[in-house]
N, C-alpha and C. Protein backbone atom coordinates (compact mmCIF):
# COMPACT_ATOMS: atom_id res chain seq x y z
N UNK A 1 0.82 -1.18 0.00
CA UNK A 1 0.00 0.00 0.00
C UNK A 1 0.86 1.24 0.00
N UNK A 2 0.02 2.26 0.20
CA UNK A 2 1.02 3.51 -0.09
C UNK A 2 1.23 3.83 1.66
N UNK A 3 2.48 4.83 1.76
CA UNK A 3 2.69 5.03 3.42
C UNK A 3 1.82 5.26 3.95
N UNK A 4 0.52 5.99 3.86
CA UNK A 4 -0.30 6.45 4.71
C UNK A 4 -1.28 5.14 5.33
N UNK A 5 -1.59 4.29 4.38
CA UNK A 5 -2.25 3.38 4.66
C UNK A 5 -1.44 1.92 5.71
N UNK A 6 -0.35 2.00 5.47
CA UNK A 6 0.70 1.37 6.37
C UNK A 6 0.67 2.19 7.56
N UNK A 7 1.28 3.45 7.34
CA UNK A 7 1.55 4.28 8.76
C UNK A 7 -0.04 3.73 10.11
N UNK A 8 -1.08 3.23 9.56
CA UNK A 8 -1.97 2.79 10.29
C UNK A 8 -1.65 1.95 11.10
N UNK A 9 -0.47 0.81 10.93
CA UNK A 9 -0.57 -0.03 11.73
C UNK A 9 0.49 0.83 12.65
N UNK A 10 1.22 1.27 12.39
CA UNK A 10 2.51 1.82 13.37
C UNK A 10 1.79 1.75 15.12
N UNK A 11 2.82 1.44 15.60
CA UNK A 11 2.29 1.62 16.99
C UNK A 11 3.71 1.86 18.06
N UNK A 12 3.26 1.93 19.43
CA UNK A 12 4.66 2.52 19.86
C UNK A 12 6.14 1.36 20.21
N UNK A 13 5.92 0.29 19.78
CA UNK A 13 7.14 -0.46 19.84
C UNK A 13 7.64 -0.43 18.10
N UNK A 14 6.69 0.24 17.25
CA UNK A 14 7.13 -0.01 15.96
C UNK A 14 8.51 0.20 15.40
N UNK A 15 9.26 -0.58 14.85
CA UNK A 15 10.79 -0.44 14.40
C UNK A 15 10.78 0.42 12.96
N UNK A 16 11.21 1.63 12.68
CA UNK A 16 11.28 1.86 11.21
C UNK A 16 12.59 1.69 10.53
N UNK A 17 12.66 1.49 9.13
CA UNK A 17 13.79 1.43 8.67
C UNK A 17 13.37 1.90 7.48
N UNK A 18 14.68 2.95 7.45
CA UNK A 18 14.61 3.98 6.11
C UNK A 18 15.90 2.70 5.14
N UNK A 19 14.73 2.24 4.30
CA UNK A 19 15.37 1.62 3.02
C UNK A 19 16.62 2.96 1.93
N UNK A 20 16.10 3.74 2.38
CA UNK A 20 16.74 4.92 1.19
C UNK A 20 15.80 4.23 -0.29
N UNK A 21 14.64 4.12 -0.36
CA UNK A 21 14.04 3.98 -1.71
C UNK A 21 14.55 2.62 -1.68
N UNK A 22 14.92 1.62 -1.16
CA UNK A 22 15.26 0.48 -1.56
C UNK A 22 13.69 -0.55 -0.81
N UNK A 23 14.11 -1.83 -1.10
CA UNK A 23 12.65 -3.03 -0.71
C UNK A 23 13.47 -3.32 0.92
N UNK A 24 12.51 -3.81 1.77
CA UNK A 24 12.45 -4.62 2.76
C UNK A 24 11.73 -5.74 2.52
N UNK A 25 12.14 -6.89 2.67
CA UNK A 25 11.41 -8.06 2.80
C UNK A 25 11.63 -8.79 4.18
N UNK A 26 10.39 -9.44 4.28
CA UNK A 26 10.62 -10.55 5.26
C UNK A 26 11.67 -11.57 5.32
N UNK A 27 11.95 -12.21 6.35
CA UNK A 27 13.25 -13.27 6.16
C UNK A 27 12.37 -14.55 5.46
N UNK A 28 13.09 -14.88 4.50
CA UNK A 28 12.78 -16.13 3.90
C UNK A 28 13.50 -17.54 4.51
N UNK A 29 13.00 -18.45 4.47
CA UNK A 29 13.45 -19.69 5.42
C UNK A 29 13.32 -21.16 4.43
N UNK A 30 14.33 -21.78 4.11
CA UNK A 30 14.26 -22.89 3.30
C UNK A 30 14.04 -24.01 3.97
N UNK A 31 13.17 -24.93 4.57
CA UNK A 31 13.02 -25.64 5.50
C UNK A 31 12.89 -27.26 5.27
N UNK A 32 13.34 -27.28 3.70
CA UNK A 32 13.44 -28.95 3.47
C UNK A 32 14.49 -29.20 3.62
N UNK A 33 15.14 -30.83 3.52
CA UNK A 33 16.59 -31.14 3.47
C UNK A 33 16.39 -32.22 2.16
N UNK A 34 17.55 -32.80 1.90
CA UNK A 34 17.78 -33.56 1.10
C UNK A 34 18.67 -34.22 1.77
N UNK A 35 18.12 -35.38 2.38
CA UNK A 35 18.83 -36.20 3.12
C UNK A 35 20.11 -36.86 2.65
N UNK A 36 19.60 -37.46 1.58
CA UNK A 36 20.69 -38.81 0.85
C UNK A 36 21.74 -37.68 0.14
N UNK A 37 21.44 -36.24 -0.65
CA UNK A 37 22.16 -35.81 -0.96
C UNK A 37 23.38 -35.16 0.23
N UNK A 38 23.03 -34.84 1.46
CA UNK A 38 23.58 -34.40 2.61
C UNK A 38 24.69 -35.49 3.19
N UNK A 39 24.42 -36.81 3.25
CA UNK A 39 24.77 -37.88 3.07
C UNK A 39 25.60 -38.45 2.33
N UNK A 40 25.66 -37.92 1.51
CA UNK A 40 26.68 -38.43 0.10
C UNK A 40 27.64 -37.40 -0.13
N UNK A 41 27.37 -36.27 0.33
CA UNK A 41 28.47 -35.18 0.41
C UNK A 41 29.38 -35.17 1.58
N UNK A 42 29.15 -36.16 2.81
CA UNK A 42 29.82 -35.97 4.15
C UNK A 42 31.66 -36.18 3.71
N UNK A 43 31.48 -37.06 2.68
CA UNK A 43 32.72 -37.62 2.26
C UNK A 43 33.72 -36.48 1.27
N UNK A 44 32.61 -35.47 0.53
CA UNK A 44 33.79 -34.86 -0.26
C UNK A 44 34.08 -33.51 0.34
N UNK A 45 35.19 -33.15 -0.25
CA UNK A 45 36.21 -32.04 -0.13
C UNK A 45 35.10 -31.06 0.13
N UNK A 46 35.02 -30.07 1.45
CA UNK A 46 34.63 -29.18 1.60
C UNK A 46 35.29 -28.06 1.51
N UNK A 47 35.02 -27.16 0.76
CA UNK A 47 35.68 -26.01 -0.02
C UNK A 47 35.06 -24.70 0.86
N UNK A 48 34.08 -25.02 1.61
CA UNK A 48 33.68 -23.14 2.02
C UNK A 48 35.06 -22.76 2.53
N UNK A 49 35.34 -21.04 2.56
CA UNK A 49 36.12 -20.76 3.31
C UNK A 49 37.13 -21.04 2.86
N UNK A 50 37.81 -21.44 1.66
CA UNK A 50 39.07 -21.66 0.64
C UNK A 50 38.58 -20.47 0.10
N UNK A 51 40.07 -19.82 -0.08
CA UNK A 51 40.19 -18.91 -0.96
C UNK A 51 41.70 -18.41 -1.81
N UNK A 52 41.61 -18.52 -3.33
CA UNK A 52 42.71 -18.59 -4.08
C UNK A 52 43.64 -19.56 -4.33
N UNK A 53 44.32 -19.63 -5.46
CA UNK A 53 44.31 -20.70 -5.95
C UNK A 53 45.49 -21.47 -5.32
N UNK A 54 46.34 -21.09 -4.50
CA UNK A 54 47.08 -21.91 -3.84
C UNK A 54 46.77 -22.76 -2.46
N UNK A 55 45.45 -21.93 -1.66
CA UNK A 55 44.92 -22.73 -0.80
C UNK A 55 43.59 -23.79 -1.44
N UNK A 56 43.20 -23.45 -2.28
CA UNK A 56 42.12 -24.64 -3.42
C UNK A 56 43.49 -25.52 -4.01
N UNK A 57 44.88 -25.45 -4.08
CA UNK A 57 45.69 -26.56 -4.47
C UNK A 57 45.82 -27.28 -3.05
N UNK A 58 46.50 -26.55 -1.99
CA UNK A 58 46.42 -27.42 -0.67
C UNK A 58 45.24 -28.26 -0.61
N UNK A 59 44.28 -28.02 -0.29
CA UNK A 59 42.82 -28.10 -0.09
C UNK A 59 42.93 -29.94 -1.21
N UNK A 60 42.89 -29.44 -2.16
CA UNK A 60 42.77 -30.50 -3.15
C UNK A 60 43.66 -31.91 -2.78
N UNK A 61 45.30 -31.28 -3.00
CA UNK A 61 46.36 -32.50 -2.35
C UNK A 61 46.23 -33.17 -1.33
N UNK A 62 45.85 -31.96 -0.10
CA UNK A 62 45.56 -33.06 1.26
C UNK A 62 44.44 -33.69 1.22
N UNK A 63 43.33 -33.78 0.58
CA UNK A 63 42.01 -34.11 0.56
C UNK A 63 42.20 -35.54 -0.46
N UNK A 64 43.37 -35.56 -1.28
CA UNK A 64 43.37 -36.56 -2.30
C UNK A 64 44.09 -37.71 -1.46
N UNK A 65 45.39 -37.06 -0.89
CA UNK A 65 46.39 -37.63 -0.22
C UNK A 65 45.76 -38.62 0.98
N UNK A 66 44.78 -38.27 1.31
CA UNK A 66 43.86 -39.02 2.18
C UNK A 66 43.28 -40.02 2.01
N UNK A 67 43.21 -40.46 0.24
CA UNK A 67 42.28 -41.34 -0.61
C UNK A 67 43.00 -41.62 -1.81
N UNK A 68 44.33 -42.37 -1.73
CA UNK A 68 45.21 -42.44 -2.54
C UNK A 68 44.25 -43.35 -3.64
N UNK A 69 43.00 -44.24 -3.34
CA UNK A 69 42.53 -45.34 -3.93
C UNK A 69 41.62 -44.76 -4.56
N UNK A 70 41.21 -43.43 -4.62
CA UNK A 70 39.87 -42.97 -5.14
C UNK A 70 39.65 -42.29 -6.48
N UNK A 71 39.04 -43.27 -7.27
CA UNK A 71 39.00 -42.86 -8.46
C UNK A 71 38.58 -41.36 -8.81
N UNK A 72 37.42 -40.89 -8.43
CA UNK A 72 36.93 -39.47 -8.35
C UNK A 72 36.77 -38.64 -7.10
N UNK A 73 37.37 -37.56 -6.99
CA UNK A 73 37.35 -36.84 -5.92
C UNK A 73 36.53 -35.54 -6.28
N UNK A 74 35.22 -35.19 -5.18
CA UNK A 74 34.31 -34.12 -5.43
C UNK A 74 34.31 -33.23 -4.36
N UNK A 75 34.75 -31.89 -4.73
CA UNK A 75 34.60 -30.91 -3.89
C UNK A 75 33.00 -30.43 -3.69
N UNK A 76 32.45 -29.78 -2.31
CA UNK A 76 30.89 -29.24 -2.31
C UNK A 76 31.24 -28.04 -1.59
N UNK A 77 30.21 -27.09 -1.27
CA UNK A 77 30.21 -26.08 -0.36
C UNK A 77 31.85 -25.07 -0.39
N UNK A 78 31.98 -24.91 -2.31
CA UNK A 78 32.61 -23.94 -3.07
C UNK A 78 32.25 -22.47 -3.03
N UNK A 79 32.41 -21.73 -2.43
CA UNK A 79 32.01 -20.27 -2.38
C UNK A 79 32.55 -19.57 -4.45
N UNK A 80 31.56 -19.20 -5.02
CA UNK A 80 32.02 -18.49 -6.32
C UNK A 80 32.99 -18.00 -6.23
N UNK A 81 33.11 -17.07 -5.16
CA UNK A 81 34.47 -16.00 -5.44
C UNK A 81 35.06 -16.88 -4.96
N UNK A 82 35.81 -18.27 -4.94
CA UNK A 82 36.79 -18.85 -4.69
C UNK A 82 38.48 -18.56 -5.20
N UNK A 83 37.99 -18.18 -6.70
CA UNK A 83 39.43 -18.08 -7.02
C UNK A 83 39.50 -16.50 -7.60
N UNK A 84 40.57 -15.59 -7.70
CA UNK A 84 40.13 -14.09 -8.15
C UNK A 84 40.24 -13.68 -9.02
N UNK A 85 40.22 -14.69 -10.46
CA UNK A 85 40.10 -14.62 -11.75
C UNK A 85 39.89 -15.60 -12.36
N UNK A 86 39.41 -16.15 -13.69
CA UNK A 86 38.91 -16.91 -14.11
C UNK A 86 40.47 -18.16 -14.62
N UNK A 87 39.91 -19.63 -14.46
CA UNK A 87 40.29 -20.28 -14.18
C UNK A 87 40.94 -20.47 -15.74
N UNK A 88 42.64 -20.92 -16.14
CA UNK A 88 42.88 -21.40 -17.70
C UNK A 88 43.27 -22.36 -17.72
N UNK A 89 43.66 -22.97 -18.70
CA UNK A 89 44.45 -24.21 -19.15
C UNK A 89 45.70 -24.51 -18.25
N UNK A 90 46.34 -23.40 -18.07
CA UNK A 90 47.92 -23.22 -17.76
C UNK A 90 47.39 -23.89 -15.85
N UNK A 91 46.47 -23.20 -15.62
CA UNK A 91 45.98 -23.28 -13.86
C UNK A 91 45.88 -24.57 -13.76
N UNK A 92 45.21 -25.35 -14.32
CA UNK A 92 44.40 -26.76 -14.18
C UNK A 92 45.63 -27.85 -14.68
């Protein structure tokens, strides 16, 4: 609605927050799981919190070095900005 019709509910514990012209939303809450997938990830390389490409090489070696027998090794819980430029031939 427009402010005036909001300003109705205001009352005296009311919290305001000046967006500066921007949205407020409510908190959104994702509340399913995916069990078997949660489950199947306990085992691979957890990546949050790596950052750049010499701690994503540590990260990788000790994580392999652990599983000398393992045909495929899968990193999960990769933050995007992991590395601080895009990845080439020469890197990999």
């Amino acid at each position: 609605g427009n402010r005036a019709s909001i300003e109705e509910f205001k009352g005296p514990a009311t919290k305001i927050v000046d967006a500066q012209g921007g949205s407020v939303l409510p908190g959104f809450i994702e509340a399913h799981m995916h069990l078997f997938g949660g489950a199947a990830e306990l085992d691979n390389l957890y990546l949050a919190g790596v950052h750049g490409f010499d701690a994503l090489r540590d990260a990788i070696q000790d994580f392999a070095a652990k599983r000398p027998d393992a045909r495929l090794l899968i990193g999960a819980g990769v933050d995007y900005a992991i590395l601080p430029e895009p990845v080439t031939r020469h890197d990999l």
